[in-house]
N, C-alpha and C. Protein backbone atom coordinates (compact mmCIF):
# COMPACT_ATOMS: atom_id res chain seq x y z
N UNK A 1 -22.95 -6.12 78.65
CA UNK A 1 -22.12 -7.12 78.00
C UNK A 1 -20.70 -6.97 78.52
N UNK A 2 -20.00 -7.86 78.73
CA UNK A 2 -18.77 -7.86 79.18
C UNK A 2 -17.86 -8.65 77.79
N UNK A 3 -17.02 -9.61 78.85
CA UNK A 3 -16.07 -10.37 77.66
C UNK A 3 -16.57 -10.90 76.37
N UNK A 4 -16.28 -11.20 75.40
CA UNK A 4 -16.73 -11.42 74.42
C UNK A 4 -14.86 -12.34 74.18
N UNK A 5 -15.25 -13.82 73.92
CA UNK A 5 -14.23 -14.20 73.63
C UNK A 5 -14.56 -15.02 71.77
N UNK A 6 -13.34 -14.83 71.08
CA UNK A 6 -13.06 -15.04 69.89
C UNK A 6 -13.77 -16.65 69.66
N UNK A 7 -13.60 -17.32 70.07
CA UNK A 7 -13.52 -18.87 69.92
C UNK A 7 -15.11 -19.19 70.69
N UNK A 8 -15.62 -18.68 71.50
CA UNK A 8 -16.94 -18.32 71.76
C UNK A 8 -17.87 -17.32 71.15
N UNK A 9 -17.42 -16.74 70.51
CA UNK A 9 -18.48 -15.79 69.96
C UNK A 9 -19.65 -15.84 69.32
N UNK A 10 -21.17 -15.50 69.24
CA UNK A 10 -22.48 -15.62 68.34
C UNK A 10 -21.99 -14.77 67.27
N UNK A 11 -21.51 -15.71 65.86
CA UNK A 11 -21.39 -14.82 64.99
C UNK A 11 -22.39 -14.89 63.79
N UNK A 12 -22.52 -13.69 63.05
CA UNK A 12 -23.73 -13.12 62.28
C UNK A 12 -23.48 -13.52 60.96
N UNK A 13 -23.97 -14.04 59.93
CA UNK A 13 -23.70 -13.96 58.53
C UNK A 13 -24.33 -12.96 58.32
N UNK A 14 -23.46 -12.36 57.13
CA UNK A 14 -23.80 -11.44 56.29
C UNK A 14 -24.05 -11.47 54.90
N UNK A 15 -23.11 -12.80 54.01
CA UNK A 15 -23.50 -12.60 52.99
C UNK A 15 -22.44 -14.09 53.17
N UNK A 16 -22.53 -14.31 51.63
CA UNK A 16 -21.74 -16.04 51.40
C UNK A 16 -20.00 -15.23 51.95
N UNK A 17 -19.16 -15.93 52.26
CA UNK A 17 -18.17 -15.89 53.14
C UNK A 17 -17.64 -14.43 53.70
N UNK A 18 -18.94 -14.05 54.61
CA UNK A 18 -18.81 -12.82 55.74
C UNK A 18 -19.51 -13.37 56.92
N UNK A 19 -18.97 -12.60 57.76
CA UNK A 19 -19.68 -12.85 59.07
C UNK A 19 -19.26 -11.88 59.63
N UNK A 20 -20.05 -11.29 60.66
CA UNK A 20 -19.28 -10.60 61.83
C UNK A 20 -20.03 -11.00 63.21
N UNK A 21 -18.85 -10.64 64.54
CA UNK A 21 -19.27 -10.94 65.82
C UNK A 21 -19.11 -9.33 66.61
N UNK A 22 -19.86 -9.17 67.99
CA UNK A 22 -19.56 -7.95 68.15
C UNK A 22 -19.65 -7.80 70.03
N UNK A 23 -19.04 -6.65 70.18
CA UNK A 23 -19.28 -6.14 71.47
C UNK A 23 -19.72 -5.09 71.66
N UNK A 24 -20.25 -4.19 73.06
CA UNK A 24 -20.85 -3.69 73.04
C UNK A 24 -21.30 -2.62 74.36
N UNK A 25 -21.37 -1.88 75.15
CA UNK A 25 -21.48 -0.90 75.79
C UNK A 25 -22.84 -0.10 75.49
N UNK A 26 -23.20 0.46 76.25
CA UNK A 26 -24.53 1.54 75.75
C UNK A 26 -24.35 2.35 75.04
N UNK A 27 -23.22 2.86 74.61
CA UNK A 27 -22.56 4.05 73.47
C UNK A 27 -21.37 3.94 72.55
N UNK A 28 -21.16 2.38 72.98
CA UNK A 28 -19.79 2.23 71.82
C UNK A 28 -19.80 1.19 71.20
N UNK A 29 -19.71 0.82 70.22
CA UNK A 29 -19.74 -0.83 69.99
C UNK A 29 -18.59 -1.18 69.02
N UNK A 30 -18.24 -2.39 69.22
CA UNK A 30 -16.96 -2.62 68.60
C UNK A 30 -17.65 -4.29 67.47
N UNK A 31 -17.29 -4.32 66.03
CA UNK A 31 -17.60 -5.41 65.57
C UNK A 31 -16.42 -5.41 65.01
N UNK A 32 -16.01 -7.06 64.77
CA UNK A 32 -15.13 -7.46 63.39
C UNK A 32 -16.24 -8.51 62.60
N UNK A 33 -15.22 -7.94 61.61
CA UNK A 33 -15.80 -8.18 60.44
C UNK A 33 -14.94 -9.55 59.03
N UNK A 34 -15.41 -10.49 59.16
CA UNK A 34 -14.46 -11.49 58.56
C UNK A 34 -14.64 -11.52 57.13
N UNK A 35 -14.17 -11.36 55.93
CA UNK A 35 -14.52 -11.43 54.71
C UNK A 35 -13.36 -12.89 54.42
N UNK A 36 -14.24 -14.14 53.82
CA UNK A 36 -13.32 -14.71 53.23
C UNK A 36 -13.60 -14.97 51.40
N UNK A 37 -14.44 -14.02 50.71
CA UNK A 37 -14.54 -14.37 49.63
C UNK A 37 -13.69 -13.51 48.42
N UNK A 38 -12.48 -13.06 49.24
CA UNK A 38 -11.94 -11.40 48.04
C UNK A 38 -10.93 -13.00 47.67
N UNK A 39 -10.10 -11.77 46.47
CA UNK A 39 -10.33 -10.27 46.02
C UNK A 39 -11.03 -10.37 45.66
N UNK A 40 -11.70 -9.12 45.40
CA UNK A 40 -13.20 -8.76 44.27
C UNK A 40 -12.71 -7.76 43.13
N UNK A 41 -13.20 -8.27 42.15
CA UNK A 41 -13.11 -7.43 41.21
C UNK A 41 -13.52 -5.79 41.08
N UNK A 42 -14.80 -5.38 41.88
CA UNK A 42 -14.86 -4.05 42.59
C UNK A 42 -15.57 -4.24 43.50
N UNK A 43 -15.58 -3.11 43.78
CA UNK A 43 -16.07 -2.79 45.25
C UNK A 43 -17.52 -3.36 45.67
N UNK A 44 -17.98 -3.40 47.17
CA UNK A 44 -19.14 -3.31 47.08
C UNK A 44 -19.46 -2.07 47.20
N UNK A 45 -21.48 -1.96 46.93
CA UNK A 45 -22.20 -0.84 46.50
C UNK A 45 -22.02 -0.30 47.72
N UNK A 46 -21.75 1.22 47.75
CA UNK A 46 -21.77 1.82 48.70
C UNK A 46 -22.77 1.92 49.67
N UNK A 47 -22.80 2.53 50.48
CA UNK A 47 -23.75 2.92 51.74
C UNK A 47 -23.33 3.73 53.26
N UNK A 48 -24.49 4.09 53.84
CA UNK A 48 -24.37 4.98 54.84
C UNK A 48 -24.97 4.82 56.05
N UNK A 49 -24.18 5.66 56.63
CA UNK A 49 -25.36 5.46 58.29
C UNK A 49 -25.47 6.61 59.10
N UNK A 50 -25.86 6.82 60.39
CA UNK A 50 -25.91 8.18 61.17
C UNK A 50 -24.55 7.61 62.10
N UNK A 51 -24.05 6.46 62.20
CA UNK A 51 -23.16 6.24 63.30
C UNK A 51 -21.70 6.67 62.51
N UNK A 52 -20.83 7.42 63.58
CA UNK A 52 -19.55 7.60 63.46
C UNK A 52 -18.62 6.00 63.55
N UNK A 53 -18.26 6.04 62.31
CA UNK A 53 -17.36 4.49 62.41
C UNK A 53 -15.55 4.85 62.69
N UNK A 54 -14.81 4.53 63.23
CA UNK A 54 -13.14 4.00 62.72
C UNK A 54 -12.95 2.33 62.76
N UNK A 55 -12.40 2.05 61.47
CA UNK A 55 -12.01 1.07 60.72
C UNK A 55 -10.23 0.60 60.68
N UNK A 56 -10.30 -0.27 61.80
CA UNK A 56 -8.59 -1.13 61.67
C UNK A 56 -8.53 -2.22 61.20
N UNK A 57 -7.83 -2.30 60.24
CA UNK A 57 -7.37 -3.46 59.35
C UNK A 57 -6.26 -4.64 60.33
N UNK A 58 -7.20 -5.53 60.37
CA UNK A 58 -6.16 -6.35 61.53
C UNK A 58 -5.71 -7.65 61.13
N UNK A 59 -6.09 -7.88 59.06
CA UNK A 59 -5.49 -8.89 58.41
C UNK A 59 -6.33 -8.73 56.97
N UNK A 60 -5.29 -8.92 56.10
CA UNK A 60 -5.41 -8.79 54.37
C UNK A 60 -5.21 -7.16 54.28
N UNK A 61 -5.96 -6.40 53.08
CA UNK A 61 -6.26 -5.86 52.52
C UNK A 61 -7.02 -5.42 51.95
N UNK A 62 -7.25 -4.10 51.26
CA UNK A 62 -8.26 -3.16 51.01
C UNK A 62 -8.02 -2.44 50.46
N UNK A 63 -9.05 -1.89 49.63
CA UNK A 63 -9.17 -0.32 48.81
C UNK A 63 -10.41 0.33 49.65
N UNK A 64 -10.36 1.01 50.58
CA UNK A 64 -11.60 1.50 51.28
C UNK A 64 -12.32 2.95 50.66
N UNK A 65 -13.13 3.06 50.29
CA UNK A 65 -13.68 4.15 49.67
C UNK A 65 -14.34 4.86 50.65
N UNK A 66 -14.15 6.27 50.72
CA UNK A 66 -15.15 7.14 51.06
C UNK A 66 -15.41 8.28 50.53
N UNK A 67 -16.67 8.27 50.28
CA UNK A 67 -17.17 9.26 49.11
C UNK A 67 -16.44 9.14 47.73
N UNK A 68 -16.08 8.04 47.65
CA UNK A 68 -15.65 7.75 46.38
C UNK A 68 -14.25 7.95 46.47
N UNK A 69 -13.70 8.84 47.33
CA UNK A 69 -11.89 8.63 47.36
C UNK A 69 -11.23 7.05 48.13
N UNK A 70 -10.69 7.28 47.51
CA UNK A 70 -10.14 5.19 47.51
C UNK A 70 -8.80 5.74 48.23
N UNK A 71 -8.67 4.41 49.39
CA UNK A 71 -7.46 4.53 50.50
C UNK A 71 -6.94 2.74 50.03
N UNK A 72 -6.15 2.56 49.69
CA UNK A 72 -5.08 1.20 49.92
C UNK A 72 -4.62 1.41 51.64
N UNK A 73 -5.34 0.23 52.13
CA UNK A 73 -4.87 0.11 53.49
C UNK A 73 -4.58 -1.40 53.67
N UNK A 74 -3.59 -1.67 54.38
CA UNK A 74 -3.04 -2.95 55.45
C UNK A 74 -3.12 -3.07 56.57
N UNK A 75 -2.42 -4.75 57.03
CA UNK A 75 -2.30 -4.61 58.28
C UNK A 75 -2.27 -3.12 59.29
N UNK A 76 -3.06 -3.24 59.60
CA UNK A 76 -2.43 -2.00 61.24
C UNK A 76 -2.52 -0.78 60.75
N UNK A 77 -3.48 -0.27 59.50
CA UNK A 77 -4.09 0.95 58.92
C UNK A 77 -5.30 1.12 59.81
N UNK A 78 -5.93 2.37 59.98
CA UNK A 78 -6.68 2.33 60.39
C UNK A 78 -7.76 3.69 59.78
N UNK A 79 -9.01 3.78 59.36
CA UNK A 79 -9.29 4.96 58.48
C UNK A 79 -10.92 5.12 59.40
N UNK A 80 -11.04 6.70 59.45
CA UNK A 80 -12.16 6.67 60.08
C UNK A 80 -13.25 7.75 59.59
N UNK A 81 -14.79 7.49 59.44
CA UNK A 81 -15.39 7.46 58.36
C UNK A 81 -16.68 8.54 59.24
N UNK A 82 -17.07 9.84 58.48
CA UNK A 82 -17.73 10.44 59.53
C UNK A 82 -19.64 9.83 59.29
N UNK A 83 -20.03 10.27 60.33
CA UNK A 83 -21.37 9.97 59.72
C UNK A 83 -21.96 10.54 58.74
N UNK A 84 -23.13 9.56 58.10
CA UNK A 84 -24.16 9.56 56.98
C UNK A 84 -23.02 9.93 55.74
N UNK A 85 -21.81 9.72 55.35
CA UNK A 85 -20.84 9.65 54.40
C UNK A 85 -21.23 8.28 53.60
N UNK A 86 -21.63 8.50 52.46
CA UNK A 86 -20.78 6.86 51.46
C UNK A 86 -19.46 6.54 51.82
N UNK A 87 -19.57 5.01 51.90
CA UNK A 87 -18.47 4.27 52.23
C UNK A 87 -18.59 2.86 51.73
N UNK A 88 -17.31 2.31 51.48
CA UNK A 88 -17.53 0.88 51.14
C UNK A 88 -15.98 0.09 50.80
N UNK A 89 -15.96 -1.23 50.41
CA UNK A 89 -14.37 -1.35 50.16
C UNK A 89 -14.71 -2.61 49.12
N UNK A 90 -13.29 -2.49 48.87
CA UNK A 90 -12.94 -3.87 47.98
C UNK A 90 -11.60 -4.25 48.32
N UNK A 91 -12.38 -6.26 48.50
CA UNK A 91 -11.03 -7.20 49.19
C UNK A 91 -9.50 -7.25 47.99
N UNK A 92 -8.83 -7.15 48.23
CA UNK A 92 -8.24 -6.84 47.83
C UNK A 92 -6.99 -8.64 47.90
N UNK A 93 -7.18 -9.05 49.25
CA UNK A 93 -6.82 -10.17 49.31
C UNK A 93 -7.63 -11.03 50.04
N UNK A 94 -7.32 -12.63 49.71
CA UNK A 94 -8.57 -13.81 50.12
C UNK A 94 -9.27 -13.57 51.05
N UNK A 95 -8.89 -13.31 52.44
CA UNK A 95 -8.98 -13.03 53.57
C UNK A 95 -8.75 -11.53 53.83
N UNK A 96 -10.19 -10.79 54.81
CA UNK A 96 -9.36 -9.77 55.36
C UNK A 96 -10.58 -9.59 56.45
N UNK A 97 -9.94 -9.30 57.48
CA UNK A 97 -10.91 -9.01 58.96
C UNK A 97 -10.35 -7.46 59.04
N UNK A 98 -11.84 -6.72 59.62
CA UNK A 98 -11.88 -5.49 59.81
C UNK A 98 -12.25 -5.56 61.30
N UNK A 99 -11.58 -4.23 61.92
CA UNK A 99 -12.38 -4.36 63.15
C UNK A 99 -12.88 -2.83 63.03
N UNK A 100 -14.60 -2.80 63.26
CA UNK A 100 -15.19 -1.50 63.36
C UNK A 100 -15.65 -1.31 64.50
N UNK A 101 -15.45 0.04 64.95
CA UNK A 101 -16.17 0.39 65.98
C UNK A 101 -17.36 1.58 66.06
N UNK A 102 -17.95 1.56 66.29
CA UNK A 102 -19.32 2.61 66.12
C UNK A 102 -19.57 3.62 67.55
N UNK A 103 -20.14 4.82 67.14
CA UNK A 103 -20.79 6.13 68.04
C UNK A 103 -22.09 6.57 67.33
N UNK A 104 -23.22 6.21 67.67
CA UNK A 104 -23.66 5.07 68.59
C UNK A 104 -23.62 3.83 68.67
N UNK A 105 -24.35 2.68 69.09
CA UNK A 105 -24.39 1.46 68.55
C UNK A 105 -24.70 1.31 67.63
N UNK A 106 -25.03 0.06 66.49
CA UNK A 106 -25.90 0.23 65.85
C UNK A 106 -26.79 -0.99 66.09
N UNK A 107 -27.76 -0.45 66.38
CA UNK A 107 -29.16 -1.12 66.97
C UNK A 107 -29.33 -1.98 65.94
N UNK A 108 -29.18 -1.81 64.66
CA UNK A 108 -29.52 -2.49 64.17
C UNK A 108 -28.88 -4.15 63.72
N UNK A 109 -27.88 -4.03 64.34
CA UNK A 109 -26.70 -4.93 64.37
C UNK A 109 -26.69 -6.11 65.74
N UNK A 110 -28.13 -5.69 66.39
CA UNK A 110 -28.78 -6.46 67.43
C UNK A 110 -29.87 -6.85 67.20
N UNK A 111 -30.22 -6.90 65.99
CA UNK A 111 -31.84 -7.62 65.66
C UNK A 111 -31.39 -9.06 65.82
C-alpha cells in the first residue's frame, strides 16, 4: 500500500456516526478514526488487543481511559496504550478524529 489520500479514501463504518480509513505496511498500520456522535455521557465499554497502539488527538476531545485511569486529552495530545491493556474513551466534544497507529497490524481491520 502506498498513498492513501483523505478525500479518496475506502472508509469503514463502525457504528452510527464513526468511521475509520487506514494505511498500512507489513508491520505498522496507521488508522484515523472519525467520531461525529459525542459528547457522550460515558465512556464506551472497554476493550483490548495484542497490538501495541499510540493515540494522537488531531481534533475535539477526550477522556481516554486506560485501565480505568482517565487522561483529558486535546488537540496535539498524544497517549500510548501497551498491549492486551483495557482501554477506551469518551467524546467529550461533537467531533473528534483520532489518529491510531498499531504494532502489528490489525488483521482484523482488513476483513
Amino acid at each position: 500500500m502506498s498513498a492513501v489520500y483523505e478525500s479518496d479514501a475506502q472508509r469503514t463504518p463502525i457504528a452510527s456516526g464513526r468511521e475509520r480509513y487506514l494505511c498500512h505496511t507489513p508491520n505498522l498500520m496507521m488508522v484515523v478514526v472519525d467520531f461525529n456522535d459525542g459528547p457522550t455521557a460515558q465512556p464506551d465499554p472497554p476493550h483490548s488487543h495484542p497490538h501495541e497502539q499510540v493515540t494522537y488527538v488531531a481534533e475535539g476531545e477526550v477522556l481516554f481511559f486506560i485501565d480505568q485511569v482517565g487522561y483529558k486529552l486535546k488537540v496535539g495530545d498524544m497517549i500510548a496504550v501497551p498491549a492486551n491493556v483495557p482501554h477506551t474513551v469518551q467524546l467529550l466534544t461533537q467531533r473528534v478524529r483520532l489518529v491510531d497507529t498499531f504494532n502489528p497490524i490489525r488483521a482484523d481491520f482488513l476483513k
